[in-house]
Structure formats: C-alpha cells, structure tokens
C-alpha atoms as a PDB file:
ATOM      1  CA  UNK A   1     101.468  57.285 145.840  1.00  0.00           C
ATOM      2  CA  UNK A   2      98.946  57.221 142.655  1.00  0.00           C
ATOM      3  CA  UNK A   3      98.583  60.031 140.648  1.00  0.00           C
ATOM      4  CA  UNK A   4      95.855  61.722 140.146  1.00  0.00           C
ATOM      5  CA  UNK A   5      93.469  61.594 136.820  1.00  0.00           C
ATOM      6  CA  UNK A   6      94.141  64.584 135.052  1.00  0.00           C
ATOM      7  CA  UNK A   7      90.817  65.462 133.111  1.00  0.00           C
ATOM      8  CA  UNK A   8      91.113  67.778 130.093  1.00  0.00           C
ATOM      9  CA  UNK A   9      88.257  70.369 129.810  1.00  0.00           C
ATOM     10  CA  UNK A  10      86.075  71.627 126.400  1.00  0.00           C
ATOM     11  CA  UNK A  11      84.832  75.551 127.101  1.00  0.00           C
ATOM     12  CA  UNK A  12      81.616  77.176 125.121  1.00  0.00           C
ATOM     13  CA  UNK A  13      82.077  80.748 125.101  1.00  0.00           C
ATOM     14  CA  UNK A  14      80.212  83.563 123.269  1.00  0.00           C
ATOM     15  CA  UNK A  15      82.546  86.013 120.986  1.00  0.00           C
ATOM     16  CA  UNK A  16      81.141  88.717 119.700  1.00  0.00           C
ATOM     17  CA  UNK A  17      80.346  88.551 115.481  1.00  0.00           C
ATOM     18  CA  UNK A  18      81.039  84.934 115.526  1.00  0.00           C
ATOM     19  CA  UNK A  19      78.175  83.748 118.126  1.00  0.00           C
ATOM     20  CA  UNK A  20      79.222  80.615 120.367  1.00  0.00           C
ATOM     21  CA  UNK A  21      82.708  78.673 120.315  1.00  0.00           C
ATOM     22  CA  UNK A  22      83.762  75.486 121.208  1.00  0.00           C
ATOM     23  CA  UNK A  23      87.137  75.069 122.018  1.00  0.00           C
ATOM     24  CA  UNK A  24      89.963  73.024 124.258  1.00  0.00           C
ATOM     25  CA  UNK A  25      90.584  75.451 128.190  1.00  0.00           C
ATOM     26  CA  UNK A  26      93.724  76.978 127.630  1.00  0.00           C
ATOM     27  CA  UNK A  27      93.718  76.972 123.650  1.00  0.00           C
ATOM     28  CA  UNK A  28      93.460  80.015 121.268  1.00  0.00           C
ATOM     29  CA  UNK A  29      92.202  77.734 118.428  1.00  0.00           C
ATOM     30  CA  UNK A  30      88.084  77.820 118.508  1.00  0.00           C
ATOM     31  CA  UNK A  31      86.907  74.450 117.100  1.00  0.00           C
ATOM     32  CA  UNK A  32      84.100  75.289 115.774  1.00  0.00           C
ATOM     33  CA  UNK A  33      81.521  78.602 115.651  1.00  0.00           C
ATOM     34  CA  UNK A  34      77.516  77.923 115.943  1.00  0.00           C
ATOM     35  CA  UNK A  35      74.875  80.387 115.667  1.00  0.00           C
ATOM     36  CA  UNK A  36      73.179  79.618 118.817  1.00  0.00           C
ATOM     37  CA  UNK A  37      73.898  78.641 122.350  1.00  0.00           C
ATOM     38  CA  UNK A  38      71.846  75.044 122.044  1.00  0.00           C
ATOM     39  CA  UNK A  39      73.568  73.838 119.010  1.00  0.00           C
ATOM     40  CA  UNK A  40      77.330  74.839 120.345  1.00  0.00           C
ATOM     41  CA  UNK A  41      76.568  72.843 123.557  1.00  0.00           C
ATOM     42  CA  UNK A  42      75.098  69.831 121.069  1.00  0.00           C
ATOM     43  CA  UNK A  43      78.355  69.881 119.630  1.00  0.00           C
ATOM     44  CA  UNK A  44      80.052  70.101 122.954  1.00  0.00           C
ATOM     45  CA  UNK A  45      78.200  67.236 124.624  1.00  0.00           C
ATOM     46  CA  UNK A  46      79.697  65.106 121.827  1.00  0.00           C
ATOM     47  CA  UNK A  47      83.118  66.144 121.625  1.00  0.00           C
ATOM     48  CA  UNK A  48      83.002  65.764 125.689  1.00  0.00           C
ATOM     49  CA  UNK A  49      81.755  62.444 125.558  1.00  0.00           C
ATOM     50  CA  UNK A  50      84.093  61.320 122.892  1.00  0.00           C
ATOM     51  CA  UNK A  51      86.968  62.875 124.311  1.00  0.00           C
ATOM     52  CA  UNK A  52      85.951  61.919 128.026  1.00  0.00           C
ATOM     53  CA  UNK A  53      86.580  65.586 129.097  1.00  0.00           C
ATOM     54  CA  UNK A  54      84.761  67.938 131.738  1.00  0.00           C
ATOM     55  CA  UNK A  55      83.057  70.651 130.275  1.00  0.00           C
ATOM     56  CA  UNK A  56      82.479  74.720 130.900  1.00  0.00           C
ATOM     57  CA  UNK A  57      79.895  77.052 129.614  1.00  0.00           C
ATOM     58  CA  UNK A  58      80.899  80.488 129.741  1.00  0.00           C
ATOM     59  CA  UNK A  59      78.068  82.864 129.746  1.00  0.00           C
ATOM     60  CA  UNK A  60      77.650  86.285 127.980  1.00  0.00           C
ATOM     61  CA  UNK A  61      78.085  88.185 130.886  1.00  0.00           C
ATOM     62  CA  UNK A  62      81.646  86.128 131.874  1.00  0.00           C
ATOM     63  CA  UNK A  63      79.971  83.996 134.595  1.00  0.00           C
ATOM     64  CA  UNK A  64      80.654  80.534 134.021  1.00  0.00           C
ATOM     65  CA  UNK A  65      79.573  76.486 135.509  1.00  0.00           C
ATOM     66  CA  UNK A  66      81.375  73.659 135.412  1.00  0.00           C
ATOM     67  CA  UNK A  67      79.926  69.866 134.116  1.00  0.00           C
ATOM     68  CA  UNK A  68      81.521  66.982 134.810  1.00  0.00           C
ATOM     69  CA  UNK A  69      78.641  65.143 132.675  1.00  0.00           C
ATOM     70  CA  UNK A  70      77.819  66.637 129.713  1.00  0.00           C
ATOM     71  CA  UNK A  71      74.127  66.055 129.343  1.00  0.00           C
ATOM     72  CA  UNK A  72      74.059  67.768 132.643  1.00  0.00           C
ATOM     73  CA  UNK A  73      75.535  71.105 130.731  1.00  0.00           C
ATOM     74  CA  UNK A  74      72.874  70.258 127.463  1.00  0.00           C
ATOM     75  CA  UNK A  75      69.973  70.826 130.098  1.00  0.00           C
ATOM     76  CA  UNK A  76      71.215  73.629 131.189  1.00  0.00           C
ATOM     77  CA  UNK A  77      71.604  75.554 128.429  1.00  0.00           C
ATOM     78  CA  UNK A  78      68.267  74.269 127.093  1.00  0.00           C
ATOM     79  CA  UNK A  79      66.701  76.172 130.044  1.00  0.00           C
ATOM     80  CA  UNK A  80      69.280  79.122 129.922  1.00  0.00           C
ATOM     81  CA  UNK A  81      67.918  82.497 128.835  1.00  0.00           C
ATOM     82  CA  UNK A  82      70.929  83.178 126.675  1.00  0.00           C
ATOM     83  CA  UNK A  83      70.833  82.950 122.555  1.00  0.00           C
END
C-alpha cells in the first residue's frame, strides 16, 4: 500500500497591531508581518511555490479558503474587500 503525499500548508492571517502574517499551519513563529493583505499573499505565493505547499488565507472575521495553487489564492485576495 503507498502512502499518501503529505502536503505541508503556509496560513495568512490578520493579527491585530501587526497587520497580516505569514506563517507555517500549526506554528507559533509568524514569518513575516506585511502591512496589507496583497503584499502578505505576494509573499505567500512565493514561499508556497518554493516550498511546494498548499496554502490558507484566513480572513478578518475567522472565515478561511483553502489553495492548492497559489496564484489561485493571489487572485483572490486581489479581489477581496479586506485591507
């Protein structure tokens, strides 16, 4: 029996008085802080595609989506209404 891929994941949340974090699911350590939504998910598109790992926006209100390509998650938070 194979085993199955298991695929590491890169989260963007907002904290409040820092703005938007990038950081590894299951980690306390934040990356990296950005003031805005667009260049945290920038940031996150490359560390996903460098790192080959599945990506999760998190969004203000605690609602979150799921990439598994992570130019999909850069439009979408181009045409998000969030900072």
């Amino acid at each position: 029996m194979a085993d199955k891929e298991v695929k590491d994941v890169h989260e963007l949340n907002f904290y409040e008085g820092k703005g938007w974090g990038v950081k590894r699911q299951n980690s306390d350590k934040v990356i990296k802080y950005f003031k805005t939504k667009i260049e945290a998910t920038e940031y996150l598109v490359k560390v996903s595609e460098n790192q080959k790992t599945t990506v999760v926006i998190h969004l203000k209100n605690g609602k979150y989506q799921k990439f598994d390509n992570a130019m999909r998650a850069l439009s979408y938070a181009k045409t998000a209404k969030e900072d």
